[in-house]
PDB file of N, CA and C in Angstrom:
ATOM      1  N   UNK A   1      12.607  41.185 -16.947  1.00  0.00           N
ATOM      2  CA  UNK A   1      11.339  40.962 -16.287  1.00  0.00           C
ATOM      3  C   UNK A   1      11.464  39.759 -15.346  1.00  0.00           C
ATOM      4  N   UNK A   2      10.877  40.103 -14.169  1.00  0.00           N
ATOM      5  CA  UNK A   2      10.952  39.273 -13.533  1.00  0.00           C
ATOM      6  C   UNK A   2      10.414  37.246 -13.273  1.00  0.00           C
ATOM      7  N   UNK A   3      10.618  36.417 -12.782  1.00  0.00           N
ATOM      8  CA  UNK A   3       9.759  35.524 -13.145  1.00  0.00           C
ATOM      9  C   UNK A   3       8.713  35.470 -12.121  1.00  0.00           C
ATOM     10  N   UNK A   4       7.260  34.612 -12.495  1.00  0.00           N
ATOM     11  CA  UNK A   4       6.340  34.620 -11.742  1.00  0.00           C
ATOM     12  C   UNK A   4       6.775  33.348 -10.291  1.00  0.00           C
ATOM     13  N   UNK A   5       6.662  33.479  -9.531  1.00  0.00           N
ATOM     14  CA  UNK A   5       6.782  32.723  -7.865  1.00  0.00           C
ATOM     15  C   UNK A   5       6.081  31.558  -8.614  1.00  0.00           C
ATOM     16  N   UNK A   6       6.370  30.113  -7.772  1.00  0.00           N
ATOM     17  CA  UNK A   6       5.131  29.069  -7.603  1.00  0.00           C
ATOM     18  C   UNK A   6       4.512  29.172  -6.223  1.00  0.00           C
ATOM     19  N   UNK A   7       3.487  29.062  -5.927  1.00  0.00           N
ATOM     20  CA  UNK A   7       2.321  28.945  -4.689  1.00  0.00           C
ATOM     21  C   UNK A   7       3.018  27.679  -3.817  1.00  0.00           C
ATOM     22  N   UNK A   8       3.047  27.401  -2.947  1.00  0.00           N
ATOM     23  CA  UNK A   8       3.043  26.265  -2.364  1.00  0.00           C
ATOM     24  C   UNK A   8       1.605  25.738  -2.514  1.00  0.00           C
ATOM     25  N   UNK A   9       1.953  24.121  -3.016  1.00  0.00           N
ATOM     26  CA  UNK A   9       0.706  23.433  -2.596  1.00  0.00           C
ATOM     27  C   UNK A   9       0.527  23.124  -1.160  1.00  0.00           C
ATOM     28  N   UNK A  10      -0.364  23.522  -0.511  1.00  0.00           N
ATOM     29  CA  UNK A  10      -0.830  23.479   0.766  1.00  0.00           C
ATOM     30  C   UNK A  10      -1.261  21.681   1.234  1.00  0.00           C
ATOM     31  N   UNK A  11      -2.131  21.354   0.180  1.00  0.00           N
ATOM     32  CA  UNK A  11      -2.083  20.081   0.831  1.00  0.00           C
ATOM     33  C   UNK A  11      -0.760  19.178   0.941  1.00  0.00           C
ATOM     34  N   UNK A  12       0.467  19.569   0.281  1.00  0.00           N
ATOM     35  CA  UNK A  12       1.593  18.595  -0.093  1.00  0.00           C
ATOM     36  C   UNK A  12       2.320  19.196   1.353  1.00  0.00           C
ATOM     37  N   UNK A  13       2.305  20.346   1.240  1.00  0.00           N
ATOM     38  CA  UNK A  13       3.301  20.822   2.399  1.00  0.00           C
ATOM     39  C   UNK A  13       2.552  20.153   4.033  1.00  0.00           C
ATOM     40  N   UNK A  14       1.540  20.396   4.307  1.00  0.00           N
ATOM     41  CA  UNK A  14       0.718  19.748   5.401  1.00  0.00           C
ATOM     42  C   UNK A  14       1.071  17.878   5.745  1.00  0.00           C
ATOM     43  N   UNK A  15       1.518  17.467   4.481  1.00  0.00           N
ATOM     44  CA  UNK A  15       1.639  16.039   4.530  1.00  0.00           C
ATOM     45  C   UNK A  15       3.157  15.420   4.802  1.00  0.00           C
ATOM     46  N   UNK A  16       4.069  16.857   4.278  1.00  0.00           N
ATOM     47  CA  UNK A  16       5.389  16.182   4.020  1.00  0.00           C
ATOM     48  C   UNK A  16       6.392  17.218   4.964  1.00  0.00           C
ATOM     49  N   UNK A  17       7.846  16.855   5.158  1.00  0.00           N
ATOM     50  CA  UNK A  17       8.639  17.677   5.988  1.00  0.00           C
ATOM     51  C   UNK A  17       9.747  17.029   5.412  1.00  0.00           C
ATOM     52  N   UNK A  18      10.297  17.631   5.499  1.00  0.00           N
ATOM     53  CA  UNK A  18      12.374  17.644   4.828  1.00  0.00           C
ATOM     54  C   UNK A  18      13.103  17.330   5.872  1.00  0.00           C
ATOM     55  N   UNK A  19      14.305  16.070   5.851  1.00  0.00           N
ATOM     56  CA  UNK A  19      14.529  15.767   6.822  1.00  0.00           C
ATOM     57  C   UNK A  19      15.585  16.894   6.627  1.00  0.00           C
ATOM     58  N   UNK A  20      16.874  16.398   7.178  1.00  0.00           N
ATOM     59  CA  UNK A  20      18.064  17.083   7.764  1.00  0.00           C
ATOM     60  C   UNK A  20      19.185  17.041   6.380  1.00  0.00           C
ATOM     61  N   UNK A  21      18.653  15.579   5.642  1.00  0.00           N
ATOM     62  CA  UNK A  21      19.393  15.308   4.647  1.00  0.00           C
ATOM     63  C   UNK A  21      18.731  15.669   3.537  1.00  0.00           C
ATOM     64  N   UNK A  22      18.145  16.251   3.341  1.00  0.00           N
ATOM     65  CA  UNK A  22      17.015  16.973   1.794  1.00  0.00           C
ATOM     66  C   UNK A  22      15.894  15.826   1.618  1.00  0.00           C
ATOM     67  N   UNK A  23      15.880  14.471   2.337  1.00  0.00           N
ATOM     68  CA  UNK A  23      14.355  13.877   1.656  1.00  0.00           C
ATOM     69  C   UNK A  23      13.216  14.420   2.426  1.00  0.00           C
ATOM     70  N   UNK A  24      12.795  13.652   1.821  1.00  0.00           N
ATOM     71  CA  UNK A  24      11.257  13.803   2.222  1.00  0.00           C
ATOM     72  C   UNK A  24      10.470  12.824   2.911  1.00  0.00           C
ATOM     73  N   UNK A  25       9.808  13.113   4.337  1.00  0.00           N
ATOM     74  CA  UNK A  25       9.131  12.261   5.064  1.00  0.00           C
ATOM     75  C   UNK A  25       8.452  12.628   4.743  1.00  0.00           C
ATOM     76  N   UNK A  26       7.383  11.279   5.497  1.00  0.00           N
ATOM     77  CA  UNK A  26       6.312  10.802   5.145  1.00  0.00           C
ATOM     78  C   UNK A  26       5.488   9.809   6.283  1.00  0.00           C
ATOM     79  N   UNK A  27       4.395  10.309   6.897  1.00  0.00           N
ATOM     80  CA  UNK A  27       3.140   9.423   7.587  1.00  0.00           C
ATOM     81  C   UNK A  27       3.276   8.295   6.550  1.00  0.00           C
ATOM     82  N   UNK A  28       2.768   6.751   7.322  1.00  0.00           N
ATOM     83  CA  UNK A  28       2.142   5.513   6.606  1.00  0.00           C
ATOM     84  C   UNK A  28       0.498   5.738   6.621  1.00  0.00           C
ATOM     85  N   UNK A  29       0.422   5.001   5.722  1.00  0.00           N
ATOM     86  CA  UNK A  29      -1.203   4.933   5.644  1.00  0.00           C
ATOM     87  C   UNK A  29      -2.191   3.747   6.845  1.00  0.00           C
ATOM     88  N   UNK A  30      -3.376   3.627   6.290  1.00  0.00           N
ATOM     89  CA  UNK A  30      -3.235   2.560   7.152  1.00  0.00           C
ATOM     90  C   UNK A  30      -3.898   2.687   8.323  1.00  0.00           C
ATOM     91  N   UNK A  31      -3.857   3.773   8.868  1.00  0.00           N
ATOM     92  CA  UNK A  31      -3.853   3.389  10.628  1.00  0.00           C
ATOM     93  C   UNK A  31      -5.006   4.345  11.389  1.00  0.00           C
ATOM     94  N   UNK A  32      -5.515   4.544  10.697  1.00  0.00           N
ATOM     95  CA  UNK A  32      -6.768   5.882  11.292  1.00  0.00           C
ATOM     96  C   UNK A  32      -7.833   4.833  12.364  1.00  0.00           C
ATOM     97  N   UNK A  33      -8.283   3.418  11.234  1.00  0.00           N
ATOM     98  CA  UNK A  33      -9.230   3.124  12.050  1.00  0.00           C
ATOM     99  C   UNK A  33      -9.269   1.630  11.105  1.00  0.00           C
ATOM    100  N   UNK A  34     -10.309   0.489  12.034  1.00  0.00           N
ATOM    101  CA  UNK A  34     -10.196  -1.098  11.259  1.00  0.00           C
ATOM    102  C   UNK A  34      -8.659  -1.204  12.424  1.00  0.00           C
ATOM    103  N   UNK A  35      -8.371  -0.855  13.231  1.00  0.00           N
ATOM    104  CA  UNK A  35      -6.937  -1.193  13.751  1.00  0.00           C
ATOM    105  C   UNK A  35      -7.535  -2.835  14.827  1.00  0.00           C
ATOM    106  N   UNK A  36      -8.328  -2.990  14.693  1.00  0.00           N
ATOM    107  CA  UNK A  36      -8.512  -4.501  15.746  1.00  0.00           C
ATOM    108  C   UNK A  36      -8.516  -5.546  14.831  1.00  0.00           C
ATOM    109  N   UNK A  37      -8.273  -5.341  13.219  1.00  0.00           N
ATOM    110  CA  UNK A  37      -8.038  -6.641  11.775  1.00  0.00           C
ATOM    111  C   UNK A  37      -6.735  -6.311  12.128  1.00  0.00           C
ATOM    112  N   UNK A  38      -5.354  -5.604  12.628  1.00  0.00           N
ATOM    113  CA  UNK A  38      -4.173  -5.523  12.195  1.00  0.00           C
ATOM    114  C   UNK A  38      -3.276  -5.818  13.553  1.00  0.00           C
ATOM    115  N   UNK A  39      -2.451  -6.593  13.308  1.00  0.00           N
ATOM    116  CA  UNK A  39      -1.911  -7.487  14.230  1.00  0.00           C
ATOM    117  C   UNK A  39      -0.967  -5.997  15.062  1.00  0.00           C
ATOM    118  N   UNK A  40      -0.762  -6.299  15.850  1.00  0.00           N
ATOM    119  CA  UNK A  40       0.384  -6.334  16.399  1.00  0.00           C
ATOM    120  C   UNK A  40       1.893  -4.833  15.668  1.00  0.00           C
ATOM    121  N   UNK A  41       2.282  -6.065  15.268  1.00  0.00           N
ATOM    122  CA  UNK A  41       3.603  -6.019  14.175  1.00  0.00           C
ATOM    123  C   UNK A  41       3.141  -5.062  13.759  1.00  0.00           C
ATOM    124  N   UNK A  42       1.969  -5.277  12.651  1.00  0.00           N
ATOM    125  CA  UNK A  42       2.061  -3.876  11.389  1.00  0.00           C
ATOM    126  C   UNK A  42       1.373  -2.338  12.255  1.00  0.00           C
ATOM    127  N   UNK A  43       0.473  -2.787  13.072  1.00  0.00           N
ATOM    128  CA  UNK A  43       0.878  -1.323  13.837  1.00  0.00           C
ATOM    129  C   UNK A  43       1.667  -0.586  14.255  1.00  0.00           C
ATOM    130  N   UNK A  44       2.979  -1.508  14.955  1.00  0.00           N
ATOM    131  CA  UNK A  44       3.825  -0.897  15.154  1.00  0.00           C
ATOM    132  C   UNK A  44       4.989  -0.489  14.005  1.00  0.00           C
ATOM    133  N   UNK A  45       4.953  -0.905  13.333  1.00  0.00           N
ATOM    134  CA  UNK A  45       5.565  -0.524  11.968  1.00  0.00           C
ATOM    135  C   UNK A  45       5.044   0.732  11.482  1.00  0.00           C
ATOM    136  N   UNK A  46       3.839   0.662  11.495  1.00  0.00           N
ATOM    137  CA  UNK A  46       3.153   1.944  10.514  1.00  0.00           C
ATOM    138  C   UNK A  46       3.003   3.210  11.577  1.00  0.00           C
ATOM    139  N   UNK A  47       3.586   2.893  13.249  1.00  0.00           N
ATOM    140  CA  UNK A  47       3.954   3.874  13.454  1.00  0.00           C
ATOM    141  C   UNK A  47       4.964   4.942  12.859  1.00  0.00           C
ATOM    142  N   UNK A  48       6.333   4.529  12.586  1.00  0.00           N
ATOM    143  CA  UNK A  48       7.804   5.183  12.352  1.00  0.00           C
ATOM    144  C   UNK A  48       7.142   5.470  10.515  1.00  0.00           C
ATOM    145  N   UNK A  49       7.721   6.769  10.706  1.00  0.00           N
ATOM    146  CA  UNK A  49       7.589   7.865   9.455  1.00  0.00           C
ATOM    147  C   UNK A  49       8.647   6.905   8.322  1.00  0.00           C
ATOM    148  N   UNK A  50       8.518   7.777   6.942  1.00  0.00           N
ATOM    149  CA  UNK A  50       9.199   6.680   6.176  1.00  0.00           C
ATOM    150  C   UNK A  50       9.532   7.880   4.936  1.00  0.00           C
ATOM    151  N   UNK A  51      10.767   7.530   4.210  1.00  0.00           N
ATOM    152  CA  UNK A  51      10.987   8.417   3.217  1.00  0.00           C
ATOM    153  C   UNK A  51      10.364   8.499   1.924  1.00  0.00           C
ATOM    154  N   UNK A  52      10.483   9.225   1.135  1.00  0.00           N
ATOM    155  CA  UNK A  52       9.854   9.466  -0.344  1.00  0.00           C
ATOM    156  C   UNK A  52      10.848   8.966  -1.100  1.00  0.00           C
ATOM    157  N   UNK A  53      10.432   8.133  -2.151  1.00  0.00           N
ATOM    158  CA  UNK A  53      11.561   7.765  -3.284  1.00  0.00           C
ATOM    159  C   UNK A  53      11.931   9.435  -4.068  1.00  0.00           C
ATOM    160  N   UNK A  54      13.054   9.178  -4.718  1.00  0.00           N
ATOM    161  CA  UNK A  54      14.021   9.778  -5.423  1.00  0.00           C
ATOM    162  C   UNK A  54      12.896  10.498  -6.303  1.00  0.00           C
ATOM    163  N   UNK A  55      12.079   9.460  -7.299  1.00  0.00           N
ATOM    164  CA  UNK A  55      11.167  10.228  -7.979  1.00  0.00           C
ATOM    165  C   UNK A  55      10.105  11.728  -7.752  1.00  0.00           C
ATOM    166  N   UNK A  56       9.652  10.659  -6.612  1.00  0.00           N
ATOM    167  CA  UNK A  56       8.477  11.808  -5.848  1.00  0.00           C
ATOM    168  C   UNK A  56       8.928  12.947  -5.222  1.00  0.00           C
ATOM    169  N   UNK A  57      10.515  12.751  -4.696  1.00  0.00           N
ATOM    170  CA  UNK A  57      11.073  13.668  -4.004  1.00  0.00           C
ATOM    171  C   UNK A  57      11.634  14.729  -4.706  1.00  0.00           C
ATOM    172  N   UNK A  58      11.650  14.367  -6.528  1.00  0.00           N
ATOM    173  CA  UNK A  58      11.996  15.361  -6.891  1.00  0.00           C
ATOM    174  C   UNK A  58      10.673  16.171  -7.747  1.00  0.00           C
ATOM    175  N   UNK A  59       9.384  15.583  -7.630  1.00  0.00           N
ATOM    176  CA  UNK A  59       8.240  15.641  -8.214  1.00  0.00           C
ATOM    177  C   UNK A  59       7.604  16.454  -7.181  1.00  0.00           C
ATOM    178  N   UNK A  60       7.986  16.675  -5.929  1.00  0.00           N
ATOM    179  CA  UNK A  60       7.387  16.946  -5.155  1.00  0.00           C
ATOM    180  C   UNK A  60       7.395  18.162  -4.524  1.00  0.00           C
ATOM    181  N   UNK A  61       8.714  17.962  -4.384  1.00  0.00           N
ATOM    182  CA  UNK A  61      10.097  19.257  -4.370  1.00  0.00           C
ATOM    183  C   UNK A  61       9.806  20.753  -4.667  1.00  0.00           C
ATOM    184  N   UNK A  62       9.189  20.387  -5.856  1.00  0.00           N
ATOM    185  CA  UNK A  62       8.627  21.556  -6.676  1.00  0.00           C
ATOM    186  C   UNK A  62       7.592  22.362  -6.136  1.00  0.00           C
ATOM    187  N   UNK A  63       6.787  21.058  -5.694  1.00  0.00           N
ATOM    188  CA  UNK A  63       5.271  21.748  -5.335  1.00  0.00           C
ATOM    189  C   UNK A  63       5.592  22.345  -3.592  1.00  0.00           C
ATOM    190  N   UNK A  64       6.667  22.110  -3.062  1.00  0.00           N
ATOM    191  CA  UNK A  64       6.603  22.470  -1.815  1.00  0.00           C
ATOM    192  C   UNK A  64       7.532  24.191  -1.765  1.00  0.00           C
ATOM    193  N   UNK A  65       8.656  24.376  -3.128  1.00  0.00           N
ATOM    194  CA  UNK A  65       9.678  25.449  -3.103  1.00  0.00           C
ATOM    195  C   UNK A  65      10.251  25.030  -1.770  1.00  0.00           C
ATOM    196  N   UNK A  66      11.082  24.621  -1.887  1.00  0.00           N
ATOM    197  CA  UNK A  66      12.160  24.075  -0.780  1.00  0.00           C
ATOM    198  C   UNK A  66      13.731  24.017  -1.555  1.00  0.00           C
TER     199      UNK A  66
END
């Protein structure tokens, strides 16, 4: 008998993308709006995407079937 599929979670997949090397990117938080309290610096920081730790990436993994 066959086994049952998992669904993709839709909100996880919408948030995250697999790089080239199997992790997982990731948007910073942060930056929607309040951007005239935040200098400079941390804007431009919280531009560039950022990876998922080891944990989440394998916690996560799951919910995306990748």
């Amino acid at each position: 008998m066959a086994k049952n599929k998992l669904k993709t979670k839709q909100a996880v997949a919408k948030r995250l993308i697999y790089s080239a090397n199997g992790k997982l990117k990731r948007k910073h938080a942060y930056r929607s709006h309040l951007a005239h309290n935040k200098t400079h610096k941390q804007k431009r920081h919280l531009r560039k995407d950022t990876f998922l730790n080891l944990t989440f990436t394998k916690k996560l993994g799951k919910t995306i079937n990748k």
